[in-house]
Protein backbone atom coordinates (compact mmCIF):
# COMPACT_ATOMS: atom_id res chain seq x y z
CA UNK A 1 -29.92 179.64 52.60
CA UNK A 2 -29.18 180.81 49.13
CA UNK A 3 -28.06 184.06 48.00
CA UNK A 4 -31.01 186.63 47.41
CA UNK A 5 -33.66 184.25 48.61
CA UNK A 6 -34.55 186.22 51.58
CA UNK A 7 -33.99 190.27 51.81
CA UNK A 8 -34.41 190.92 55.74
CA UNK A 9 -36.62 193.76 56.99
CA UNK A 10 -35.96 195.31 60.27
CA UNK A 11 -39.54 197.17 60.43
CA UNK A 12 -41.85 195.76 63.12
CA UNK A 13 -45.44 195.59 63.35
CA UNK A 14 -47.31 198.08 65.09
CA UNK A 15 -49.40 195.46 66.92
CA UNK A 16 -48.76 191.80 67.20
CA UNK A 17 -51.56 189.34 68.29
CA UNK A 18 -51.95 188.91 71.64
CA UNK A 19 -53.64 185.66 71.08
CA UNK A 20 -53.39 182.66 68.51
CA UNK A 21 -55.38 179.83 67.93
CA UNK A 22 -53.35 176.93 65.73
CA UNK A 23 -54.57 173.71 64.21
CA UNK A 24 -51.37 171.33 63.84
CA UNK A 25 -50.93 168.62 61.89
CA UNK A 26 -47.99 166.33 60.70
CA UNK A 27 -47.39 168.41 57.69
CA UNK A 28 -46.95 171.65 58.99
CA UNK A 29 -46.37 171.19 62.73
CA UNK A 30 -42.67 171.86 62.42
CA UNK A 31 -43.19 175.00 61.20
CA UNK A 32 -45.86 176.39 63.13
CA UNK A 33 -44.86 175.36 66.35
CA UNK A 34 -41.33 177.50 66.33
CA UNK A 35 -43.69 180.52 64.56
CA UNK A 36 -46.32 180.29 67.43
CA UNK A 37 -43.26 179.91 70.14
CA UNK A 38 -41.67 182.64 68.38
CA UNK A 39 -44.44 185.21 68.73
CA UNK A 40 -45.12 183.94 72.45
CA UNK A 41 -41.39 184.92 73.26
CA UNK A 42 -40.94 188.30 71.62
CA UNK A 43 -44.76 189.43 72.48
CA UNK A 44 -46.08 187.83 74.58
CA UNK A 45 -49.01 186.19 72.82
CA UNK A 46 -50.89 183.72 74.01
CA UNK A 47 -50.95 180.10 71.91
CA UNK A 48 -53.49 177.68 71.63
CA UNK A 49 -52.80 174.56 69.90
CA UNK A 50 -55.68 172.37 68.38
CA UNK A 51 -55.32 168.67 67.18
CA UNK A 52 -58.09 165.83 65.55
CA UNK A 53 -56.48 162.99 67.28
CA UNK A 54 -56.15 161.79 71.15
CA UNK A 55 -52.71 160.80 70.45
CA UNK A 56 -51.29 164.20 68.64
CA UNK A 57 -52.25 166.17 71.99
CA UNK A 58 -50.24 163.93 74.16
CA UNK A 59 -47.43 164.39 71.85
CA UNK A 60 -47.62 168.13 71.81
CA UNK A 61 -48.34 167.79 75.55
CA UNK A 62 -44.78 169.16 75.97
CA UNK A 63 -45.18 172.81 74.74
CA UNK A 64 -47.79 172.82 77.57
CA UNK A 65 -45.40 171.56 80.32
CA UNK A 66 -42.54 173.56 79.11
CA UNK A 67 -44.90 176.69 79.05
CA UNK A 68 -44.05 177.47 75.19
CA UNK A 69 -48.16 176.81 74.62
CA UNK A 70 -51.33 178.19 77.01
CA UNK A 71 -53.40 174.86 75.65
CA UNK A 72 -54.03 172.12 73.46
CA UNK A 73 -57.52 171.61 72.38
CA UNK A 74 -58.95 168.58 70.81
CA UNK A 75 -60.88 169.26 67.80
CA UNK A 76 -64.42 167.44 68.12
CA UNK A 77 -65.24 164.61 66.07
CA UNK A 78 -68.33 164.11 63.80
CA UNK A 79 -69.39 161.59 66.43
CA UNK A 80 -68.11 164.11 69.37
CA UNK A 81 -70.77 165.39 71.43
CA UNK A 82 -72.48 168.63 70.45
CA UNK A 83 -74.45 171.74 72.14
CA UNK A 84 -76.96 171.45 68.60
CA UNK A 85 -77.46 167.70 69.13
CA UNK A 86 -80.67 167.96 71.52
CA UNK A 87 -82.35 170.20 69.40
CA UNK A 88 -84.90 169.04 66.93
CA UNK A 89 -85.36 169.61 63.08
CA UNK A 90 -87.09 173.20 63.38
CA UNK A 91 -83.89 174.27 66.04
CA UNK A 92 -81.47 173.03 64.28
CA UNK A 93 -82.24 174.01 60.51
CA UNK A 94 -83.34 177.46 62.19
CA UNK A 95 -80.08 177.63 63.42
CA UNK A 96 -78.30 176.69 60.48
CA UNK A 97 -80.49 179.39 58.19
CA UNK A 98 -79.23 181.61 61.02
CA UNK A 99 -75.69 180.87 60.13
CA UNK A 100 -76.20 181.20 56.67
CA UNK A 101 -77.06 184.72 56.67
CA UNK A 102 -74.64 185.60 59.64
CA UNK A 103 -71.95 183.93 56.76
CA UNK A 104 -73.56 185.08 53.54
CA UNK A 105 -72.83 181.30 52.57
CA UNK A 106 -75.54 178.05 51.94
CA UNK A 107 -73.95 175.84 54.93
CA UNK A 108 -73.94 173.07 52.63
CA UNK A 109 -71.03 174.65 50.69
CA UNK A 110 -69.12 173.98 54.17
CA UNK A 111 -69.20 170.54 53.23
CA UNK A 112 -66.84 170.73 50.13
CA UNK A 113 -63.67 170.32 51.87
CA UNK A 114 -64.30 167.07 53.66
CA UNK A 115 -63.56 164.19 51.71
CA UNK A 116 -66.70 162.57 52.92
CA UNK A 117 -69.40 164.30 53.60
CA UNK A 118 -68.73 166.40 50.72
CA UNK A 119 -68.07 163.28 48.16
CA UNK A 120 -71.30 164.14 46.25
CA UNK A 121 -69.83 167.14 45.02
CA UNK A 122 -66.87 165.53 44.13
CA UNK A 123 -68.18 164.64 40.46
CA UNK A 124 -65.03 163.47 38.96
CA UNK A 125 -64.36 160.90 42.31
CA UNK A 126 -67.15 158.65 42.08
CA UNK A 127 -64.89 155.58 42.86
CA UNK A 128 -62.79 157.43 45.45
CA UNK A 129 -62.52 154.96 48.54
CA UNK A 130 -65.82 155.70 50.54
CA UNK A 131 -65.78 156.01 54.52
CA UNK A 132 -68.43 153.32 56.13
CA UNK A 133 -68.50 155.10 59.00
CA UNK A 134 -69.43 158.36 57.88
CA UNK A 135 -71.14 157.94 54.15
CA UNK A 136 -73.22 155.07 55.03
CA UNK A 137 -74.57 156.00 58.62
CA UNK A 138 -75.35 159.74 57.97
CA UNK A 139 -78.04 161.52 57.54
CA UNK A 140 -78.50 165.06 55.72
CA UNK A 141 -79.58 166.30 59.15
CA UNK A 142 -76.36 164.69 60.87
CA UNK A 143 -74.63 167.36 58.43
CA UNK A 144 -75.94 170.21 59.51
CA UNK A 145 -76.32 169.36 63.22
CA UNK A 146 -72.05 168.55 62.61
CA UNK A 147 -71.43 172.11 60.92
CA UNK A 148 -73.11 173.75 63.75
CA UNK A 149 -71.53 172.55 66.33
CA UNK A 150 -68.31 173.32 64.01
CA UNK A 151 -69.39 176.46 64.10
CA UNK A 152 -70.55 177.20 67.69
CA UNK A 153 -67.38 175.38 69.26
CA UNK A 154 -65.04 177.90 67.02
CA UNK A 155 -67.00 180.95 68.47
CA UNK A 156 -66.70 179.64 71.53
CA UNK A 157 -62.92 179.36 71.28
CA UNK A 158 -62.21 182.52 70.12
CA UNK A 159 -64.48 184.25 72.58
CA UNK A 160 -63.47 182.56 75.61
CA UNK A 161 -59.54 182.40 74.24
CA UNK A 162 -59.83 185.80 73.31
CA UNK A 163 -58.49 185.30 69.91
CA UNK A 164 -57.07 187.73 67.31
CA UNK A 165 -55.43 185.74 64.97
CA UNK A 166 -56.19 182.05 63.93
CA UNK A 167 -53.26 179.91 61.80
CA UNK A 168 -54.34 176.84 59.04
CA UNK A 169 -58.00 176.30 60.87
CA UNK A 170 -60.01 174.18 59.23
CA UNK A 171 -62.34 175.57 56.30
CA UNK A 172 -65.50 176.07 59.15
CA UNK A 173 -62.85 177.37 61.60
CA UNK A 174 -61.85 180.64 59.14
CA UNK A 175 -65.79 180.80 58.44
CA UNK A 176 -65.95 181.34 62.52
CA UNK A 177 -63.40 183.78 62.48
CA UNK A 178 -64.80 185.95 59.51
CA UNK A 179 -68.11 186.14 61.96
CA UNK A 180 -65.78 187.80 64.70
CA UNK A 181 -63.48 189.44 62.22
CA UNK A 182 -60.35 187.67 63.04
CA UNK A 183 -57.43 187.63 60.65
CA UNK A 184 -56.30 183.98 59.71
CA UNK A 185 -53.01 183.03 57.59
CA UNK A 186 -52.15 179.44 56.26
CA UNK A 187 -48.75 178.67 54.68
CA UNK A 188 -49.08 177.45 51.02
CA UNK A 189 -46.56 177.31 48.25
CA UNK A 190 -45.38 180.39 46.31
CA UNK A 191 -45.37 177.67 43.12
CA UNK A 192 -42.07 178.33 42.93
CA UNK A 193 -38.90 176.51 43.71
CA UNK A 194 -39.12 176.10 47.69
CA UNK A 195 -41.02 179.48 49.01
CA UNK A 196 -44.10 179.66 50.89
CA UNK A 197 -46.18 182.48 51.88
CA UNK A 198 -48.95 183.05 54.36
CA UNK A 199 -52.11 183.67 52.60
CA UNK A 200 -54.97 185.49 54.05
CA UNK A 201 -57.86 184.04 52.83
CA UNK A 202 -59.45 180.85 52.64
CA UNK A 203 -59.13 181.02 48.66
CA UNK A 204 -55.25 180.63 49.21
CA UNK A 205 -54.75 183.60 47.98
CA UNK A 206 -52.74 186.71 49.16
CA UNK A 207 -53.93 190.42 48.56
CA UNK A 208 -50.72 192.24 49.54
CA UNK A 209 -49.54 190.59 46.26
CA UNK A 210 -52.06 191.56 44.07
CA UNK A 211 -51.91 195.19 45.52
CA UNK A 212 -47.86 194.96 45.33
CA UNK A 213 -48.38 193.98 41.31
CA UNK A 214 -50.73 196.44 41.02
CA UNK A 215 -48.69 199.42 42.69
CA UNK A 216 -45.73 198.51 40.67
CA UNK A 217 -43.28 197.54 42.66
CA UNK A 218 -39.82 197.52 42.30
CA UNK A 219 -39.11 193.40 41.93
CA UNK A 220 -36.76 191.00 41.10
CA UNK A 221 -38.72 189.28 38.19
CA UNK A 222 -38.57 185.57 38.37
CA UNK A 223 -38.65 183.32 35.31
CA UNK A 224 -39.97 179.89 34.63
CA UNK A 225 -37.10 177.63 35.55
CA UNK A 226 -36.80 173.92 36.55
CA UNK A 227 -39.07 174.84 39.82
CA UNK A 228 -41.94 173.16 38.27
CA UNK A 229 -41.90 168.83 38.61
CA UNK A 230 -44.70 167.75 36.67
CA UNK A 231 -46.88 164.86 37.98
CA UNK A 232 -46.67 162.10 36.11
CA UNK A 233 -48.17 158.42 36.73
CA UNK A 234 -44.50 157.26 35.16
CA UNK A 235 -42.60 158.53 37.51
CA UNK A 236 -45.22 157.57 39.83
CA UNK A 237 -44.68 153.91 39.07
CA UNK A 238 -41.29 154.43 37.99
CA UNK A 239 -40.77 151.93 34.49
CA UNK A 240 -42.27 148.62 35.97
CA UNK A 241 -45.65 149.81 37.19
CA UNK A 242 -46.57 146.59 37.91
CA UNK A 243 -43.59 145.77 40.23
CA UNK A 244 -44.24 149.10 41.62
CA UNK A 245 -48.10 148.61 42.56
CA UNK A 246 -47.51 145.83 44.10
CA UNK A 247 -43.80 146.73 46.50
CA UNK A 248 -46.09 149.40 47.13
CA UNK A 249 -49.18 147.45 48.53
CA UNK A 250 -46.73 145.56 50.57
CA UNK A 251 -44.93 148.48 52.09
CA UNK A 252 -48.39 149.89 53.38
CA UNK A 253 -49.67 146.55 54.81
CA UNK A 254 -46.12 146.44 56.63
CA UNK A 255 -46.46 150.40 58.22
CA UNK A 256 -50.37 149.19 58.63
CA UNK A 257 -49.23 145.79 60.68
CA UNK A 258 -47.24 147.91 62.60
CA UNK A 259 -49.70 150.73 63.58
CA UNK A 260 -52.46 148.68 63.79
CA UNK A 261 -51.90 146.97 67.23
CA UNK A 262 -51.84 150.46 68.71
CA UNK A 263 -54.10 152.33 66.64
CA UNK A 264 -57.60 152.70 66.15
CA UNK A 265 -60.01 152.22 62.83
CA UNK A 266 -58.69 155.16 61.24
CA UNK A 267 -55.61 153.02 60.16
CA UNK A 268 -57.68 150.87 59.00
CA UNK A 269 -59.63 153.07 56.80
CA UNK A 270 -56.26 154.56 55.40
CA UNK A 271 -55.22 151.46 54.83
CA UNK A 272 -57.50 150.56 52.40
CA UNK A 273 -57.87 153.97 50.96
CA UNK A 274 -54.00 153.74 49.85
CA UNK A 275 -54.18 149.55 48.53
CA UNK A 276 -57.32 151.25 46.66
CA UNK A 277 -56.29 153.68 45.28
CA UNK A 278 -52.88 152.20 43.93
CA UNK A 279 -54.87 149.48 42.73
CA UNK A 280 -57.13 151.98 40.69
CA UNK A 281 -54.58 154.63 39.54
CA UNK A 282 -52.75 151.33 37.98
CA UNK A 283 -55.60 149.55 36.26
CA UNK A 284 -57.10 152.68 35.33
CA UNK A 285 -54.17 153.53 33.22
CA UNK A 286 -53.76 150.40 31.18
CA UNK A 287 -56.75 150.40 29.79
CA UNK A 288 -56.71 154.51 29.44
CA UNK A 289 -53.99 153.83 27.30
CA UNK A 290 -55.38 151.30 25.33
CA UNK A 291 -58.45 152.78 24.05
CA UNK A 292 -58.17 156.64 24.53
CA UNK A 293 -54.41 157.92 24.58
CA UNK A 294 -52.72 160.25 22.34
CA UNK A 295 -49.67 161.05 21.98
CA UNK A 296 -48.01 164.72 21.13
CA UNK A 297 -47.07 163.55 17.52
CA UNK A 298 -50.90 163.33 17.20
CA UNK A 299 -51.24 166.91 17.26
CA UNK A 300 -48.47 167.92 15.12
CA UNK A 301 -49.35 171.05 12.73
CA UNK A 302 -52.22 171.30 14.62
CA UNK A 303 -53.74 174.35 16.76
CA UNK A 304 -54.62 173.00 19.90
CA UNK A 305 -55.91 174.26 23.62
CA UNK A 306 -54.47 172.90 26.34
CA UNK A 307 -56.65 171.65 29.49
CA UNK A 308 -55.14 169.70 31.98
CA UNK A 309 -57.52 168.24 34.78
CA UNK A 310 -57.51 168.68 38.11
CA UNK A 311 -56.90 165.77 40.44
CA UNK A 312 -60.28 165.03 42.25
CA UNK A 313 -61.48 164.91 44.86
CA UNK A 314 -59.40 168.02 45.83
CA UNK A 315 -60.11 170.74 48.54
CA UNK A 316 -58.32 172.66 46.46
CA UNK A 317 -60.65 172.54 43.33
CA UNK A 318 -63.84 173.58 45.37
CA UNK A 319 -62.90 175.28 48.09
CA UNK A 320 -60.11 177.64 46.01
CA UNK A 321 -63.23 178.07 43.26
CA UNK A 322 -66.67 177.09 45.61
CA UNK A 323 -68.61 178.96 42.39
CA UNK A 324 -67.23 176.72 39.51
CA UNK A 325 -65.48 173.03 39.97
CA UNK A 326 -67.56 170.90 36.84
CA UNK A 327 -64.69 169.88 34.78
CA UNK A 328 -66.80 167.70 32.42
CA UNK A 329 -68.82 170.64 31.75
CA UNK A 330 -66.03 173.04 31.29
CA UNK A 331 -64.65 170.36 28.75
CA UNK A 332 -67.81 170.73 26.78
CA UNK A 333 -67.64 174.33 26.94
CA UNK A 334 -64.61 175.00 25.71
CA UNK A 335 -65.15 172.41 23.25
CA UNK A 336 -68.41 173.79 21.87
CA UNK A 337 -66.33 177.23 21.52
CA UNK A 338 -62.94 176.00 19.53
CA UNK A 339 -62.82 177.93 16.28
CA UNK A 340 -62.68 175.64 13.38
CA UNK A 341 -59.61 173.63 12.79
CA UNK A 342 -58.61 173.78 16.29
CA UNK A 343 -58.88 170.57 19.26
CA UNK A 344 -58.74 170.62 22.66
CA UNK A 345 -55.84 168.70 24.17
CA UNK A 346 -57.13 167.34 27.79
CA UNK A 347 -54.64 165.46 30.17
CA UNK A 348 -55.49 163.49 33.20
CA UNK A 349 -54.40 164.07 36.74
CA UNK A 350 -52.62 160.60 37.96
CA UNK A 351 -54.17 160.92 41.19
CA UNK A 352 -57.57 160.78 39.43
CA UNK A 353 -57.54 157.80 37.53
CA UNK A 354 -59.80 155.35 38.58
CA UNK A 355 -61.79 157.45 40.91
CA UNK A 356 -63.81 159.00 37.76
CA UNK A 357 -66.23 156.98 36.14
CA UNK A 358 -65.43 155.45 32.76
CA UNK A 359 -68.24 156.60 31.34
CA UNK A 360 -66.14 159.94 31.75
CA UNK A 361 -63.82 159.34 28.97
CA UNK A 362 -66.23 157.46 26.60
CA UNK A 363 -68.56 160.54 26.75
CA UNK A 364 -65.37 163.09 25.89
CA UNK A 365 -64.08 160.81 23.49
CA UNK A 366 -67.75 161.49 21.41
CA UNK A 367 -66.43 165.32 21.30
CA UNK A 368 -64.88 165.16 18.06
CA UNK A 369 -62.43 168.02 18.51
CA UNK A 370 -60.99 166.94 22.03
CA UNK A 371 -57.79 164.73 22.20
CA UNK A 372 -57.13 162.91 25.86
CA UNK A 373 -53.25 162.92 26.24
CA UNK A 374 -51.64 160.26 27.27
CA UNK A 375 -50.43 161.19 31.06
CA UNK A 376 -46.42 160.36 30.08
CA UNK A 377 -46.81 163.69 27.94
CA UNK A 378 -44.86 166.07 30.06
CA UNK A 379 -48.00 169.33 31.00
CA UNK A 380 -44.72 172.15 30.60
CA UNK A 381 -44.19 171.25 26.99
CA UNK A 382 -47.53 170.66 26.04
CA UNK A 383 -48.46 174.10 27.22
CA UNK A 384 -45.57 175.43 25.29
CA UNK A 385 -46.71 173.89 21.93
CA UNK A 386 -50.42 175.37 22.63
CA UNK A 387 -51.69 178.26 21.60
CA UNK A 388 -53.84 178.70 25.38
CA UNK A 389 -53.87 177.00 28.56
CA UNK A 390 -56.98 176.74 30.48
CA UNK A 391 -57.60 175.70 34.05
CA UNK A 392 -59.91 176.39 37.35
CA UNK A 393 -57.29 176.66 39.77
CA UNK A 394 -54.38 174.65 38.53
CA UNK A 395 -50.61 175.63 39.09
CA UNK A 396 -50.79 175.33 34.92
CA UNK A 397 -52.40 178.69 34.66
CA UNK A 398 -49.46 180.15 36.04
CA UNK A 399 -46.98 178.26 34.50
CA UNK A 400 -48.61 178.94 31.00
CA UNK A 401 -48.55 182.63 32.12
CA UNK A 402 -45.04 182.70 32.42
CA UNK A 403 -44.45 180.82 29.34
CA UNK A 404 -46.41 184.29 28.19
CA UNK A 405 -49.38 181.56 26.83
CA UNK A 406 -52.55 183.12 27.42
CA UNK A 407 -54.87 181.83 30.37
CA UNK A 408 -58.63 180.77 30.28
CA UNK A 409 -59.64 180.46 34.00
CA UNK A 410 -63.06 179.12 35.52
CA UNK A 411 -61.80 180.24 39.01
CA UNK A 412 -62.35 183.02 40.12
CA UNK A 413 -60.00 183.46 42.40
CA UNK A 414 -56.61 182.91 41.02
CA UNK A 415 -54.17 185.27 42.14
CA UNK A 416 -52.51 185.52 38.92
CA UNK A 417 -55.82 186.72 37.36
CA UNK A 418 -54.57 190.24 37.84
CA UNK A 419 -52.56 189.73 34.48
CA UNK A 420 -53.27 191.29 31.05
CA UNK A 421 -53.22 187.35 29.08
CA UNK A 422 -55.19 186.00 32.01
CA UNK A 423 -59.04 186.37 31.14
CA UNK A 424 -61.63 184.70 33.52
CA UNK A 425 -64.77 183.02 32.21
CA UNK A 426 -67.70 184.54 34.30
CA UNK A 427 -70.48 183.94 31.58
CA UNK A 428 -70.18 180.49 29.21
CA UNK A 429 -71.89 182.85 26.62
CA UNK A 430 -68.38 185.35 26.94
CA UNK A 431 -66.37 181.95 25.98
CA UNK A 432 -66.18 181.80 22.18
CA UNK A 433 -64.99 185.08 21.75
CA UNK A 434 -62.49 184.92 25.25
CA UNK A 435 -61.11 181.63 23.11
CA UNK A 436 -61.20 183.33 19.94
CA UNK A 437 -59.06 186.44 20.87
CA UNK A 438 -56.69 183.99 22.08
CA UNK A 439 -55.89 182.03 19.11
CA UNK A 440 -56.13 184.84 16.48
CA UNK A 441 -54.76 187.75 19.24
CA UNK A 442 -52.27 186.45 21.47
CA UNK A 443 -50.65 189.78 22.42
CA UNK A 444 -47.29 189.87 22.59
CA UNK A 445 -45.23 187.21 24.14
CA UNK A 446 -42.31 188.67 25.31
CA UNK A 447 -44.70 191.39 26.79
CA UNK A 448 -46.70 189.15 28.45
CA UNK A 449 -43.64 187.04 30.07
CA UNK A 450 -42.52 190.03 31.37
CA UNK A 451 -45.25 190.89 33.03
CA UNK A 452 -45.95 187.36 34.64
CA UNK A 453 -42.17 187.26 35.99
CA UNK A 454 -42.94 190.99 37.64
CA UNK A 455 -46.24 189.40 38.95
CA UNK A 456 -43.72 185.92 39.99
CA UNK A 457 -41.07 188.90 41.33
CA UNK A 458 -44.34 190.24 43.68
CA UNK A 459 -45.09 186.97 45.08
CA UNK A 460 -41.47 186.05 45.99
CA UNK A 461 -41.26 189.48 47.56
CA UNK A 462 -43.84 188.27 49.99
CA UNK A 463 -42.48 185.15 50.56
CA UNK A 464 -39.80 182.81 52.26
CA UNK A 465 -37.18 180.63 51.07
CA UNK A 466 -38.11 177.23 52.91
CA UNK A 467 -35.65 174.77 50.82
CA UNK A 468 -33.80 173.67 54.24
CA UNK A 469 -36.54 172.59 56.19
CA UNK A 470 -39.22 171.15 54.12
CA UNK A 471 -38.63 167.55 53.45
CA UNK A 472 -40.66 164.55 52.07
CA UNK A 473 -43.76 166.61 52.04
CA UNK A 474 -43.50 167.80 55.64
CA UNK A 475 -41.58 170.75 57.72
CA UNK A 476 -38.98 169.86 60.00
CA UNK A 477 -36.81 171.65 62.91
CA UNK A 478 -33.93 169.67 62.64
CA UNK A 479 -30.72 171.95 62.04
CA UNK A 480 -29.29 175.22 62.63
CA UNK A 481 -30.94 176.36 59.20
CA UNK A 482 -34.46 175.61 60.32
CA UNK A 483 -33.87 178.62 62.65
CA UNK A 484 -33.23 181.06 60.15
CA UNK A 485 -36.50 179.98 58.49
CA UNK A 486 -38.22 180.70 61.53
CA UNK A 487 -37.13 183.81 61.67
CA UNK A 488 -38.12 184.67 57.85
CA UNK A 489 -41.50 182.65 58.50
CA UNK A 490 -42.34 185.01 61.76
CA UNK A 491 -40.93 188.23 60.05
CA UNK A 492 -43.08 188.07 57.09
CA UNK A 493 -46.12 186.66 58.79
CA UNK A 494 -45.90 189.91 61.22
CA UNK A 495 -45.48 191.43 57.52
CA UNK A 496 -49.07 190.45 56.55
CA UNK A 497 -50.58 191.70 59.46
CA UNK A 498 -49.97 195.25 58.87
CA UNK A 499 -53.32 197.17 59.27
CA UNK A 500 -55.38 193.38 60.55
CA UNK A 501 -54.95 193.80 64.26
CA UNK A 502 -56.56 195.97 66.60
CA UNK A 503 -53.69 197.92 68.97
């Protein structure tokens, strides 16, 4: 562990769950296990594991015979059988109006995390790879009678598991828990270097850091370093994209070969989702370049706000801002409110390209005074040569905070919002004069960094230093370091439950 990356605090908790529902998967398994086995050690609390496959509960199957887990718990299935599925129409959409004021939320809006039933409101991901077992066999009322049995076999879980705290559920999962008020934390990045934090909301977000900014806290302030690895579709192809594509393609039919004979359609369906989108990302970009890019020369001597786009579809985008994720109309927005002599410098996500429609870039390229960027134009220095940064939820707000740009946000929800230079759009009518005040009055900039590296300072102060143990996008228990993590992981999630559990 590196110097200063963790300050240990000896103060316990005055309660600690007594039992905790987990949803594992590959990416954060070898975290949450030790964390869960940790609590169920030093307190007692019970653990329930949950899994979406047959084969990930037989291979956690050994925290149950070794008696560091109480159960493991199979997650049903949109096909899985369901207590709503014998009811008819008036039942079932009774029910799920029922829901809907028990949540304070339109059920549909459930629906904007899964990358399939949800793929209408994915408006930028028209060509993402469709599933022909779910999109093309299901009805509107197969939604609903899905997302209440969602909801019915949470309550169930947490009634009859007696439940106090629930770790990374799924979206309907936390919507469960807020009906029987029980805390839930998921580990996301820090966006910074290699610490995470537990957030405690299904925004992503983390209130004891807005409340520690706000209180003034003594922090170490954290500056914008060489933490932040922009996403670019070079480096995604490397410098024969071609070549690339297509070692690519043949390394997923090998792993798909191999899986296949033991596997079930799923594979299948990945399969083609990765050869798909390889395929598109690639073509997509040739002929991007071709007839739209521009390069940073283009804008020299002139004013320009920066917007880069958010990769779609993305559970981030909606479910971190469920109120506003239309990109193409926040494009025309902020162009219809540049003062004159100014352009708007957009910049595709890699991951997007050729999942929006073309028509998508034709239609912007009509908006005289927006520029698309060509995607080898590195996002940190074009948000230092702007004079703003906008974004929904994008890690670019916050980089262009620290940079002491100011910040145009559509979300709502943005941790970082709490800063003076960070203004978010709640009326389109408020936008010309939001954009205005941030070409002609900036604020000051060293003022402004400051006050994002305090804010950066507040978030690290509630986070942990995970650099040893998370590896090619995935945790792993693997060394005498990974313990130590645990340790910090556990510590500061008891941390964040100050004042959320009932003694």
């Amino acid at each position: 562990m590196r110097d200063g990356a963790y300050r240990q605090d000896d103060r316990m908790t005055k309660t600690a769950p007594k039992s905790v529902a987990v949803c594992l998967t590959a990416a954060f398994a070898g975290l949450l296990v030790p964390v869960a086995v940790s609590l169920k050690q030093r307190f007692g609390t019970k653990v329930h594991l949950y899994v979406r496959l047959p084969q990930e509960k037989l291979g956690f199957q050994h925290l149950i015979d070794s008696g560091q887990a109480d159960s493991i718990t199979l997650i049903p299935s949109f096909r899985s059988p369901g207590p709503c599925d014998q009811m008819d129409d008036q039942e079932l959409f009774a029910l799920a109006r029922e829901y809907e004021k028990r949540l304070s939320l339109p059920l549909v809006r459930l629906t904007f995390t899964h990358r399939f039933l949800g793929r209408g409101f994915n408006i930028g991901g028209y060509y993402y790879p469709k599933s022909t077992l779910l999109n093309y066999k299901t009805s509107y009322r197969d939604q609903v009678r899905y997302y209440c049995n969602m909801l019915r076999f949470w309550e169930n879980e947490f009634t009859e598991k007696t439940v106090d705290l629930s770790l990374q559920l799924p979206h309907e999962g936390i919507r469960a828990g807020h009906l029987a008020e029980i805390p839930h934390r998921r580990l996301d990045s820090s966006r910074y270097e290699s610490f995470w934090l537990w957030t405690d909301n299904e925004f992503h977000s983390n209130s004891r850091v807005v409340e520690s900014y706000k209180r003034n806290d003594t922090v170490q302030p954290r500056t914008l370093g060489g933490q932040y690895k922009g996403f670019g579709s070079a480096s995604y192809f490397g410098k024969r994209p071609f070549m690339k594509m297509v070692s690519r393609i043949i390394l997923y039919t090998g792993v798909y070969m191999r899986r296949r004979m033991k596997s079930d359609m799923q594979e299948t369906i990945r399969y083609w989702q990765n050869v798909h989108r390889l395929a598109l990302v690639y073509f997509s970009r040739v002929r991007l370049q071709k007839k739209f890019y521009k390069r940073l020369a283009d804008l020299e001597d002139i004013p320009f706000l920066y917007l880069p786009l958010h990769k779609e579809p993305e559970t981030g985008l909606q479910l971190m801002s469920p109120e506003f994720f239309h990109q193409h109309a926040m494009i025309v927005a902020l162009a219809s409110s540049l003062p004159a002599g100014t352009v708007l410098a957009i910049k595709e996500n890699p991951k997007t390209m050729g999942c929006r429609h073309f028509s998508f870039y034709e239609q912007v390229s009509d908006l005289k005074n927006v520029m698309i960027m060509d995607d080898r134009e590195p996002s940190l220095t074009l948000s230092e040569k702007s004079f703003a940064v906008s974004t929904v939820t994008g890690t670019a707000g916050l980089e262009a905070a620290l940079l002491g740009k100011p910040v145009i946000l559509f979300g709502r929800h943005n941790m970082f919002d709490v800063l003076p230079h960070a203004k978010v759009v709640h009326d389109f009518a408020d936008l010309p004069d939001i954009v205005n005040d941030a070409f002609e009055e900036p604020g000051d900039l060293a003022v402004n960094k400051s006050e994002a590296e305090r804010y950066m300072g507040c978030v690290i102060a509630h986070s942990f230093d995970a650099q040893s143990v998370w590896r090619n996008g995935a945790f792993q228990q693997d060394d005498d370091d990974s313990k130590i993590v645990v340790e910090h992981a556990t510590q500061k999630l008891l941390d964040s439950l100050e004042g959320a559990l009932t003694a």
